[in-house]
C-alpha atoms as a PDB file:
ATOM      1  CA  UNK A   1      14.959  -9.599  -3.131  1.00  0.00           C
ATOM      2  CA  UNK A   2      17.303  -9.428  -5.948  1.00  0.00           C
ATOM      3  CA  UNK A   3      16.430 -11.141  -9.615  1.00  0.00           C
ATOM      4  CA  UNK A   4      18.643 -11.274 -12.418  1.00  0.00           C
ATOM      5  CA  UNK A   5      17.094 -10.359 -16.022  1.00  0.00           C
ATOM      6  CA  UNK A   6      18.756 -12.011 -18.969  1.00  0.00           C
ATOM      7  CA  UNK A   7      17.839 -10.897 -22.532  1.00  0.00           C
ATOM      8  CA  UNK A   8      15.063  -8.623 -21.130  1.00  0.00           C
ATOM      9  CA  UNK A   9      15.293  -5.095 -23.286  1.00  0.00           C
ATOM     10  CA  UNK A  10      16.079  -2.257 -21.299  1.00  0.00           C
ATOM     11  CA  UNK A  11      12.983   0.093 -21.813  1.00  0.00           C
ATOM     12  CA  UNK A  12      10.702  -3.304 -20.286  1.00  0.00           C
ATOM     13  CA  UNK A  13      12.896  -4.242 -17.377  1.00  0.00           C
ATOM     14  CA  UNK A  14      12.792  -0.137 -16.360  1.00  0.00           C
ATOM     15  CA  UNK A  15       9.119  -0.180 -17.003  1.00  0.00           C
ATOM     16  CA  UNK A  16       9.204  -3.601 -14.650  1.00  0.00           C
ATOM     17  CA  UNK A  17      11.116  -1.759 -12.124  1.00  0.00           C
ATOM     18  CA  UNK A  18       8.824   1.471 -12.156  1.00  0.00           C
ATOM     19  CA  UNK A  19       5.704  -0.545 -11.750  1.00  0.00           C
ATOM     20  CA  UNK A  20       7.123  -3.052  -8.912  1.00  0.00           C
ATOM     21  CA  UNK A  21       7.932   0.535  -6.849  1.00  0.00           C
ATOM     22  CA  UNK A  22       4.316   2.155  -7.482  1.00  0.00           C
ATOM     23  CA  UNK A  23       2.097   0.455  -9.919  1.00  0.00           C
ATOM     24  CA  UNK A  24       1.423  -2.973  -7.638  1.00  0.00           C
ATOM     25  CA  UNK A  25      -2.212  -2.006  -5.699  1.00  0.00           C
ATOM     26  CA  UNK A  26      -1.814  -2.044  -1.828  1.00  0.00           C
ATOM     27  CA  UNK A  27      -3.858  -1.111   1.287  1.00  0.00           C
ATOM     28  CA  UNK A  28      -3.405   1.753   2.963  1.00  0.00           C
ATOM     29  CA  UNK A  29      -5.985   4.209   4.851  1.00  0.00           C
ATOM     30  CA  UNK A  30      -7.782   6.158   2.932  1.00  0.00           C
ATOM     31  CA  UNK A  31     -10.343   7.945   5.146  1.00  0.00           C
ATOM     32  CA  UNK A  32     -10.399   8.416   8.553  1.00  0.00           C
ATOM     33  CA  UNK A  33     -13.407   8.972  10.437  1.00  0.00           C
ATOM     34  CA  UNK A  34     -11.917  11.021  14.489  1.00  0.00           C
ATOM     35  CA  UNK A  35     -14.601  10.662  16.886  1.00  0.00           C
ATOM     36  CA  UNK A  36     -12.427  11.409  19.750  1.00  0.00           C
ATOM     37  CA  UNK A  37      -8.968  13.319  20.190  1.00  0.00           C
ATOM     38  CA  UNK A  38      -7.689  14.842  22.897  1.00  0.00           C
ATOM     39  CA  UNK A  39      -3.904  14.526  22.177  1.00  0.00           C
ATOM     40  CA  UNK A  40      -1.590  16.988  21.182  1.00  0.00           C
ATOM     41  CA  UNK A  41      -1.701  16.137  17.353  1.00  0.00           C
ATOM     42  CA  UNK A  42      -4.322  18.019  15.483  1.00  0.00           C
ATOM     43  CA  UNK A  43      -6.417  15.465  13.620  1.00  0.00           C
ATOM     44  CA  UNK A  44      -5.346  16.082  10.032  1.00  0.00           C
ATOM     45  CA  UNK A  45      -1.726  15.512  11.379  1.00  0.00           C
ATOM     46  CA  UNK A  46      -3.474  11.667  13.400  1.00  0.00           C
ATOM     47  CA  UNK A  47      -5.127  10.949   9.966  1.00  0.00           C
ATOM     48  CA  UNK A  48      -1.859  12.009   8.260  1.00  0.00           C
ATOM     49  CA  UNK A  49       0.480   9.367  10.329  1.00  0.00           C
ATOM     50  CA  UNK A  50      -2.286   6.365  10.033  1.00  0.00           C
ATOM     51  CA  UNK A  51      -2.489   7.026   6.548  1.00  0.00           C
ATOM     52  CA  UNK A  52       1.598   6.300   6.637  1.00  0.00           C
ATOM     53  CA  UNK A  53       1.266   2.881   8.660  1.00  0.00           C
ATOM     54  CA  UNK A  54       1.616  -0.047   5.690  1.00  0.00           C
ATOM     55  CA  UNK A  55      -0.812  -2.731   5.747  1.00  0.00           C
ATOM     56  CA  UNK A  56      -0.808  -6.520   4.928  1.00  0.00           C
ATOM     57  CA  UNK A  57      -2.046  -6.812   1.277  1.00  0.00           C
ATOM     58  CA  UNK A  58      -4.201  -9.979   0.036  1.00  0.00           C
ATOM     59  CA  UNK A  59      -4.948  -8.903  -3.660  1.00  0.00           C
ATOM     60  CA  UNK A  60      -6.341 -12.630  -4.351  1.00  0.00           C
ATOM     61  CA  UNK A  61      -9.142 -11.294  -1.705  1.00  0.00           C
ATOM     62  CA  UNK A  62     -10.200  -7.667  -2.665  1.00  0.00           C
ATOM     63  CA  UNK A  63     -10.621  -5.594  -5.407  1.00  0.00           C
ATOM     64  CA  UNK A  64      -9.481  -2.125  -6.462  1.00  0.00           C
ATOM     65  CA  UNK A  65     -12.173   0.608  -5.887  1.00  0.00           C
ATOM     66  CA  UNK A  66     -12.672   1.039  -9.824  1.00  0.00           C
ATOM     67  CA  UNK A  67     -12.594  -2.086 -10.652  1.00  0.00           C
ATOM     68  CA  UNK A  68     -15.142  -3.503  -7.454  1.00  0.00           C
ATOM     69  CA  UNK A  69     -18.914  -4.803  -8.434  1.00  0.00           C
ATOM     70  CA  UNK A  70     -20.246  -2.586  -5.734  1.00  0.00           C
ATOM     71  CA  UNK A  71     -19.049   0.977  -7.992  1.00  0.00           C
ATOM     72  CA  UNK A  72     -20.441   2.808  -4.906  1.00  0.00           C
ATOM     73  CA  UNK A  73     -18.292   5.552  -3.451  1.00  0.00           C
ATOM     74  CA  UNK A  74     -19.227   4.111  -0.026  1.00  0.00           C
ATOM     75  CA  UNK A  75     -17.107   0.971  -0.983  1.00  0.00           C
ATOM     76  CA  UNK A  76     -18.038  -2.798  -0.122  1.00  0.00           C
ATOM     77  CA  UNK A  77     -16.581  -5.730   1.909  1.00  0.00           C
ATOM     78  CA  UNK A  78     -15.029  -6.166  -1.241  1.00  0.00           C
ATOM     79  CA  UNK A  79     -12.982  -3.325  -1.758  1.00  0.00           C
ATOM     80  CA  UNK A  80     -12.908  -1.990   1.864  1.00  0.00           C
ATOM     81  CA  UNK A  81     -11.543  -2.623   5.282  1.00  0.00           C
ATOM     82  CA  UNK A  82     -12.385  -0.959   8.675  1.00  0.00           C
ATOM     83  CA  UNK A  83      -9.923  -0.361  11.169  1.00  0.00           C
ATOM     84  CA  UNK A  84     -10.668   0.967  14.946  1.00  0.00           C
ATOM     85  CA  UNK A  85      -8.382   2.593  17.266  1.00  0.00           C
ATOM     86  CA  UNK A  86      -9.730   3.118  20.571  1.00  0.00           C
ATOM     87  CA  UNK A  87      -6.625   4.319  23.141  1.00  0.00           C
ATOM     88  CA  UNK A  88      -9.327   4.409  26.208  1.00  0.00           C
ATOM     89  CA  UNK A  89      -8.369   6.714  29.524  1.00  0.00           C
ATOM     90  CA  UNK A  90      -5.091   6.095  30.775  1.00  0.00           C
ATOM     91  CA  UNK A  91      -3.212   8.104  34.163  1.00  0.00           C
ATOM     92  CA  UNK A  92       0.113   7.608  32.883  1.00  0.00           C
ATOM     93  CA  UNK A  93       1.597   9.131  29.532  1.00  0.00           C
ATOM     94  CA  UNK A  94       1.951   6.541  27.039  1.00  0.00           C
ATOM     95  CA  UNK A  95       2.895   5.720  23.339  1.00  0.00           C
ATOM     96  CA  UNK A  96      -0.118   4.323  20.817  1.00  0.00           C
ATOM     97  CA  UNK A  97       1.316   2.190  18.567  1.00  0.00           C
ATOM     98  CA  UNK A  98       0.004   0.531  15.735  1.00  0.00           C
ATOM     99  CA  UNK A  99      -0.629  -2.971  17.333  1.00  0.00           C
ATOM    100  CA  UNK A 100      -3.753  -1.217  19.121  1.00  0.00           C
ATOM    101  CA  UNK A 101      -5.724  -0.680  15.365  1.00  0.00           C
ATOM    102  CA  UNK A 102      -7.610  -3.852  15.439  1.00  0.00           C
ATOM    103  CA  UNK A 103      -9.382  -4.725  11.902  1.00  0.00           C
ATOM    104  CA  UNK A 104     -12.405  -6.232  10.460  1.00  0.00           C
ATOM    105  CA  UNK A 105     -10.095  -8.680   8.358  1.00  0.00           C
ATOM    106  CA  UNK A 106      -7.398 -10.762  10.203  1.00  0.00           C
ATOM    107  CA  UNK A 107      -5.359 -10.569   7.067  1.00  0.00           C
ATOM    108  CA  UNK A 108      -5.935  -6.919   6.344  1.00  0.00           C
ATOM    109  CA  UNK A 109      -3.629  -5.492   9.896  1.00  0.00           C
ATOM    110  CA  UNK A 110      -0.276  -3.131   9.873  1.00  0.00           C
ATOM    111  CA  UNK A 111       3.007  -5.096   8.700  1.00  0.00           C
ATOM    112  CA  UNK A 112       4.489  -3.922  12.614  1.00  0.00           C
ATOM    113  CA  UNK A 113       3.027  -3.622  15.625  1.00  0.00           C
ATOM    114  CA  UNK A 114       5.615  -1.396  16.548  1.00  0.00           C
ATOM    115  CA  UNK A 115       4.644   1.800  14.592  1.00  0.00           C
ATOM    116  CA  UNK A 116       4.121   4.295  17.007  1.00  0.00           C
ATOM    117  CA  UNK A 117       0.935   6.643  16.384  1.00  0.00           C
ATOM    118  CA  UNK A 118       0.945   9.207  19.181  1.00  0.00           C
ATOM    119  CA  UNK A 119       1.704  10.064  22.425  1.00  0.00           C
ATOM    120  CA  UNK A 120      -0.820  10.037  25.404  1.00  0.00           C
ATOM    121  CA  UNK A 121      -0.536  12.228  27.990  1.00  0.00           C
ATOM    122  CA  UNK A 122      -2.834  11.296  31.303  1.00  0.00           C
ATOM    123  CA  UNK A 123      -6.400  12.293  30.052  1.00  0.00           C
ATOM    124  CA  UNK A 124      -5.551  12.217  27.023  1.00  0.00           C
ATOM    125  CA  UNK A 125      -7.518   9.725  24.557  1.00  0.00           C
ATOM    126  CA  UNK A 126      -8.100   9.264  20.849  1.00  0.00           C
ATOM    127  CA  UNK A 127     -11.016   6.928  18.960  1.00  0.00           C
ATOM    128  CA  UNK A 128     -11.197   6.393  15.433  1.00  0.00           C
ATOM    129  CA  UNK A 129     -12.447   4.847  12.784  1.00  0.00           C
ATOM    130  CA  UNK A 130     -10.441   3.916   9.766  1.00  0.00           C
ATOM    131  CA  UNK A 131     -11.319   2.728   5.769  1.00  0.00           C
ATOM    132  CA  UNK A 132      -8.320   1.228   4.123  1.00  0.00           C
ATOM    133  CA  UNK A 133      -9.238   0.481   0.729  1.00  0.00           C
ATOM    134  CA  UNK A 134      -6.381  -0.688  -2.271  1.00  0.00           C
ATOM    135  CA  UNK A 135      -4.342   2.567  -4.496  1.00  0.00           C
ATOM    136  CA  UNK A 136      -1.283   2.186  -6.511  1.00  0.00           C
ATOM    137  CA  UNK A 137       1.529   4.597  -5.685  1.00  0.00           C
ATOM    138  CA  UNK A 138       1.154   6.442  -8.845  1.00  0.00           C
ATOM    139  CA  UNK A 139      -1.744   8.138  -6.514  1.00  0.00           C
ATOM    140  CA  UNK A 140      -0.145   8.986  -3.463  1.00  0.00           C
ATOM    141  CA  UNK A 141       3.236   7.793  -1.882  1.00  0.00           C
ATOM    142  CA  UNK A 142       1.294   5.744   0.784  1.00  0.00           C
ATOM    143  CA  UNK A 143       0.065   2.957  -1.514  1.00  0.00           C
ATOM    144  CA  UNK A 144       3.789   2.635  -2.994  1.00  0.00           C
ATOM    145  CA  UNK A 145       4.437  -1.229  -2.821  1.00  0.00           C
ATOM    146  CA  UNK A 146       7.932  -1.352  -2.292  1.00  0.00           C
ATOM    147  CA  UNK A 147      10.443   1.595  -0.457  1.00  0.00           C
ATOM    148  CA  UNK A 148      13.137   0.567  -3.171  1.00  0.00           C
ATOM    149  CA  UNK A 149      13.291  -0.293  -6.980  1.00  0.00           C
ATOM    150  CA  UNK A 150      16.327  -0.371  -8.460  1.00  0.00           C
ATOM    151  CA  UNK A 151      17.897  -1.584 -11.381  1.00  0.00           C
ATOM    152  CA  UNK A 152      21.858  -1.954 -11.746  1.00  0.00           C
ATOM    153  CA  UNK A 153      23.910  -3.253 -14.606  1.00  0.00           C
ATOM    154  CA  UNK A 154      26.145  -6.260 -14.315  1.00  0.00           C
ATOM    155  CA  UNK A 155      29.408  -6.942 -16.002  1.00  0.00           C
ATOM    156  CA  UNK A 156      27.632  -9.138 -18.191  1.00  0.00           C
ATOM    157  CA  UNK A 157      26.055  -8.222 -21.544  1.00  0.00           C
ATOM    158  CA  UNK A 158      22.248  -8.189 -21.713  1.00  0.00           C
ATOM    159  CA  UNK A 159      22.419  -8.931 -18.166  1.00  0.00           C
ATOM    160  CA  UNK A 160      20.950  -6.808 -15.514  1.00  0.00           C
ATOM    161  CA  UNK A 161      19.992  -7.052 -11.582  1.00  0.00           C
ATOM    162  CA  UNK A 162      16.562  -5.666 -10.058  1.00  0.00           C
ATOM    163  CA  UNK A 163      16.580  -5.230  -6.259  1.00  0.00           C
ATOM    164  CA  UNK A 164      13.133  -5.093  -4.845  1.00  0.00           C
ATOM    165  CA  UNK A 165      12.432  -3.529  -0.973  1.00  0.00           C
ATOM    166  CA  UNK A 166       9.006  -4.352   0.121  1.00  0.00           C
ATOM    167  CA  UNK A 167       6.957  -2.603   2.569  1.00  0.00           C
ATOM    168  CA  UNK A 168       6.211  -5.412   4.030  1.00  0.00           C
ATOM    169  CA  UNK A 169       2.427  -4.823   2.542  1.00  0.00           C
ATOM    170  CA  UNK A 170       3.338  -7.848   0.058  1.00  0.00           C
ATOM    171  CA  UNK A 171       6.387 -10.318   0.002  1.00  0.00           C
ATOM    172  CA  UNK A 172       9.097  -9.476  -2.890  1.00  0.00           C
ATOM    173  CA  UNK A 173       8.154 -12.029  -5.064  1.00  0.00           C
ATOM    174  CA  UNK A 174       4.728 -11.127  -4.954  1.00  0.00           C
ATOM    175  CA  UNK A 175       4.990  -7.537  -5.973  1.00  0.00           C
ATOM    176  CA  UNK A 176       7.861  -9.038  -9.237  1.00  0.00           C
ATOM    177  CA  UNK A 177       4.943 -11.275 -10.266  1.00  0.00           C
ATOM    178  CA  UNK A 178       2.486  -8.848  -9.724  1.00  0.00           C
ATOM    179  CA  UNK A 179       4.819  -6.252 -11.549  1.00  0.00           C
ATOM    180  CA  UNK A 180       4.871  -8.897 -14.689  1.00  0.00           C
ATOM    181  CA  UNK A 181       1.067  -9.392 -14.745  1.00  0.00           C
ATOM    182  CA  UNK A 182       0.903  -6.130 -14.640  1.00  0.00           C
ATOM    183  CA  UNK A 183       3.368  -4.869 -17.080  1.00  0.00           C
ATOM    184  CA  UNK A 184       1.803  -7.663 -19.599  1.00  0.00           C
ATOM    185  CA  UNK A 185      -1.846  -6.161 -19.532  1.00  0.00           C
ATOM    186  CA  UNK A 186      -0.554  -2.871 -19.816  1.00  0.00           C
ATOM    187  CA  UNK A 187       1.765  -3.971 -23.297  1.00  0.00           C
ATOM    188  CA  UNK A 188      -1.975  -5.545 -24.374  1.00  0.00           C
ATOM    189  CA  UNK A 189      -3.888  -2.673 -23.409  1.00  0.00           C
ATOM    190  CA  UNK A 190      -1.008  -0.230 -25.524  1.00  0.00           C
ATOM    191  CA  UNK A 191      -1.433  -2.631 -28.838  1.00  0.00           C
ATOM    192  CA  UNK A 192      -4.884  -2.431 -28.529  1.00  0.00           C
ATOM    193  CA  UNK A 193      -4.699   1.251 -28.642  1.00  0.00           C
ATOM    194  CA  UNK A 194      -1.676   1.891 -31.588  1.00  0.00           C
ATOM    195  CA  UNK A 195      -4.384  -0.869 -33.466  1.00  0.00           C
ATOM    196  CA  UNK A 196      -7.509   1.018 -33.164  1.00  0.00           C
ATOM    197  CA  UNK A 197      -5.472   4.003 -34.855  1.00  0.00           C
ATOM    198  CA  UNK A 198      -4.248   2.216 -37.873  1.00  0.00           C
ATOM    199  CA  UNK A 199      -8.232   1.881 -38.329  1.00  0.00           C
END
């Protein structure tokens, strides 16, 4: 999605562009628990690629870790979602792809069901259990909520373009208004600050 800003200062549509790429919290997993894996790929490498897979976002549903009731490490319904993966025996060498992670939460599930995991051999079988909870991409890449940000210049003066990729975690125009809200409280938050030192 592609938005034009008119009469928007420079320094706030790049901080609007930085914070629609990786300050927008998203799910992604977070800690994965392997009860079974006879595959090829070690089980830091399985966590690794799950952790990769983006996941549907409702941020009108769940909260951010820090910022959840609960304030237990363990997390809550709240602030957490379980997702299982269980590949079962198979005689044939096959691919696992992300359609076979079922969730707790309908809306909490991988954008594709197309992501491949790992491949099976005959015999082969992983189980897991997986927490997604929501991060911001200033954390780690895998909570990023869009794959591009980018700001251009138009002919135009005061005029400028922001394109916005999602992950598919969030629509576009969620993670602009998101960006906004979020830009806003952080401009309050900053005023607050620069007043409490003229004190």
């Amino acid at each position: 999605m592609s938005i034009k800003l008119k009469g928007v200062p420079l320094q706030y549509a790049n901080a609007l562009r930085r914070i629609c790429l990786n300050g927008i919290p998203v799910f992604a997993i977070d800690t994965v628990d392997i009860i079974e894996n006879s595959s090829v790929l070690p089980d830091e490498g399985l966590a690794h690629r799950l952790g990769l897979i983006p996941i549907k976002t409702d941020l009108s549903r769940f909260n951010e870790p820090s910022k959840c009731d609960c304030q237990s490490e363990t997390g809550c319904s709240n602030c957490k979602v379980m997702l299982v993966l269980d590949s079962g025996d198979s005689d044939v060498t096959r691919t696992i792809l992300s359609n076979e992670l079922t969730s707790e939460d309908e809306s909490v599930k991988p954008t594709s069901d197309k992501i491949p995991i790992v491949q099976l051999a005959a015999g082969q079988r992983i189980k897991v259990e997986c927490y997604a909870r929501l991060g911001r991409g200033t954390e780690h890449a895998k909570w990023n909520s869009a794959n591009i940000s980018v700001l251009t210049e138009t002919n135009k003066e005061d005029e400028r373009i922001l394109t916005i990729e999602s992950t598919g975690a969030l629509k576009p125009e969620q993670i602009i208004i998101a960006g906004v809200d979020e830009l806003s409280n952080r401009l309050s938050e900053f005023k607050e600050i620069i007043g409490q030192l003229k004190e």
